[in-house]
Protein backbone atom coordinates (compact mmCIF):
# COMPACT_ATOMS: atom_id res chain seq x y z
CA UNK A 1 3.12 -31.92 -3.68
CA UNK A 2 2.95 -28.20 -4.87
CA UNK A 3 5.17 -25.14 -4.40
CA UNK A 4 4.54 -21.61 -3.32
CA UNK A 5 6.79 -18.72 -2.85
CA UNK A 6 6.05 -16.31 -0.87
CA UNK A 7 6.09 -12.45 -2.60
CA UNK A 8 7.38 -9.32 -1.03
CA UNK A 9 7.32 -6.10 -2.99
CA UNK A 10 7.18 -8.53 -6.22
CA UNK A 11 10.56 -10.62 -5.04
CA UNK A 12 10.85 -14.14 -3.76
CA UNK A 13 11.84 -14.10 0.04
CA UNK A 14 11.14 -17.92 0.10
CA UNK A 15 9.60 -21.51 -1.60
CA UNK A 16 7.46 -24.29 0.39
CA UNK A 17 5.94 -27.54 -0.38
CA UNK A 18 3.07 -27.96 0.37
CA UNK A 19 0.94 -31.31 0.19
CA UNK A 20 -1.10 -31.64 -2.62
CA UNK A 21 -4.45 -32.62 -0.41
CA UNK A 22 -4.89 -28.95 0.65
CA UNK A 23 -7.13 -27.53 -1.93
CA UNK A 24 -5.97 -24.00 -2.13
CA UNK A 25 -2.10 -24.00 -0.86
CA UNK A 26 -1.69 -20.12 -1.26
CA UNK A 27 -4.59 -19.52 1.25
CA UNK A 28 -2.93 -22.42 3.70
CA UNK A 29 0.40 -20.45 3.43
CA UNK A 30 -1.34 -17.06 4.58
CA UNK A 31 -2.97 -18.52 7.22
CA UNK A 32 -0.05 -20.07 8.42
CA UNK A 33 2.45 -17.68 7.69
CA UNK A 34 1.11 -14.40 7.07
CA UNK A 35 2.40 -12.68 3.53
CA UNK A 36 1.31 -13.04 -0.11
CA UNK A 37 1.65 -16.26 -1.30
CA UNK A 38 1.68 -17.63 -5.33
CA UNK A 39 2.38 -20.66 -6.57
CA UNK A 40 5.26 -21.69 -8.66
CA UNK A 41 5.32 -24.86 -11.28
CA UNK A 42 8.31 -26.98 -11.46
CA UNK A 43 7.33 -29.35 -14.09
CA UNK A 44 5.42 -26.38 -16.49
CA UNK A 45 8.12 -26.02 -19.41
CA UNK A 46 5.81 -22.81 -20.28
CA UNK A 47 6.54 -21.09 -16.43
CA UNK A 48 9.80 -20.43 -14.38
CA UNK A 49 10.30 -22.16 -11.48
CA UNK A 50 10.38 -19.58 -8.56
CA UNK A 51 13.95 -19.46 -6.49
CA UNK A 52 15.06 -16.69 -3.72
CA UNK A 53 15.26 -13.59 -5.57
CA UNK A 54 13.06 -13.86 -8.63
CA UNK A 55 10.91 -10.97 -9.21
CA UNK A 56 7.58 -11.89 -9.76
CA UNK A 57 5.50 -10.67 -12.40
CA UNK A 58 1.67 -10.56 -11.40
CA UNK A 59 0.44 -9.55 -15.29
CA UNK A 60 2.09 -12.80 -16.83
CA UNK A 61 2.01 -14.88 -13.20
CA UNK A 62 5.24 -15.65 -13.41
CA UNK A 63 9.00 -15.58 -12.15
CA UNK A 64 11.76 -13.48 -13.51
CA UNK A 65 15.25 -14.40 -12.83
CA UNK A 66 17.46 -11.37 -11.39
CA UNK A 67 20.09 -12.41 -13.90
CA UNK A 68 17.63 -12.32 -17.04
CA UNK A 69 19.23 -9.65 -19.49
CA UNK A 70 16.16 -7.00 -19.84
CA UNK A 71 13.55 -7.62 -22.90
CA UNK A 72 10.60 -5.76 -23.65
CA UNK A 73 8.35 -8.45 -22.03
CA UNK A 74 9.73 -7.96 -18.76
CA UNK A 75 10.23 -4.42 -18.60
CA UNK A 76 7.89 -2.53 -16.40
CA UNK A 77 7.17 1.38 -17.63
């Protein structure tokens, strides 16, 4: 099984599962549900898990938690 969150204006508005025997789950998501669709790693120590809220960062693909304390790496200009 795999994950995807769904993006709106860079924030997470939700998280599916998706089977793992669809070949490209962010695709199956748009087609089914309309939106922009990314998906998130639960088991990839090097990647944050997406949850309902997270900002998501497209230059480092990945998840930002609204209660991270600002650093320069997740600062935007």
């Amino acid at each position: 099984m795999n994950y995807f969150a769904e993006i709106v204006n860079d924030i997470v508005t939700q998280v599916i599962l998706v089977s793992a025997e669809v070949s490209d789950g962010a695709e199956f998501c748009h087609n089914l549900l309309g939106g922009e669709w990314v998906q998130t790693y639960m088991d990839n120590p090097n990647k944050q898990f997406a949850a309902i809220g997270y900002i998501y960062d497209p230059a480092t693909q990945d998840f930002i938690s609204p209660t991270t304390e600002p650093t320069n790496e997740n600062i935007q200009p």
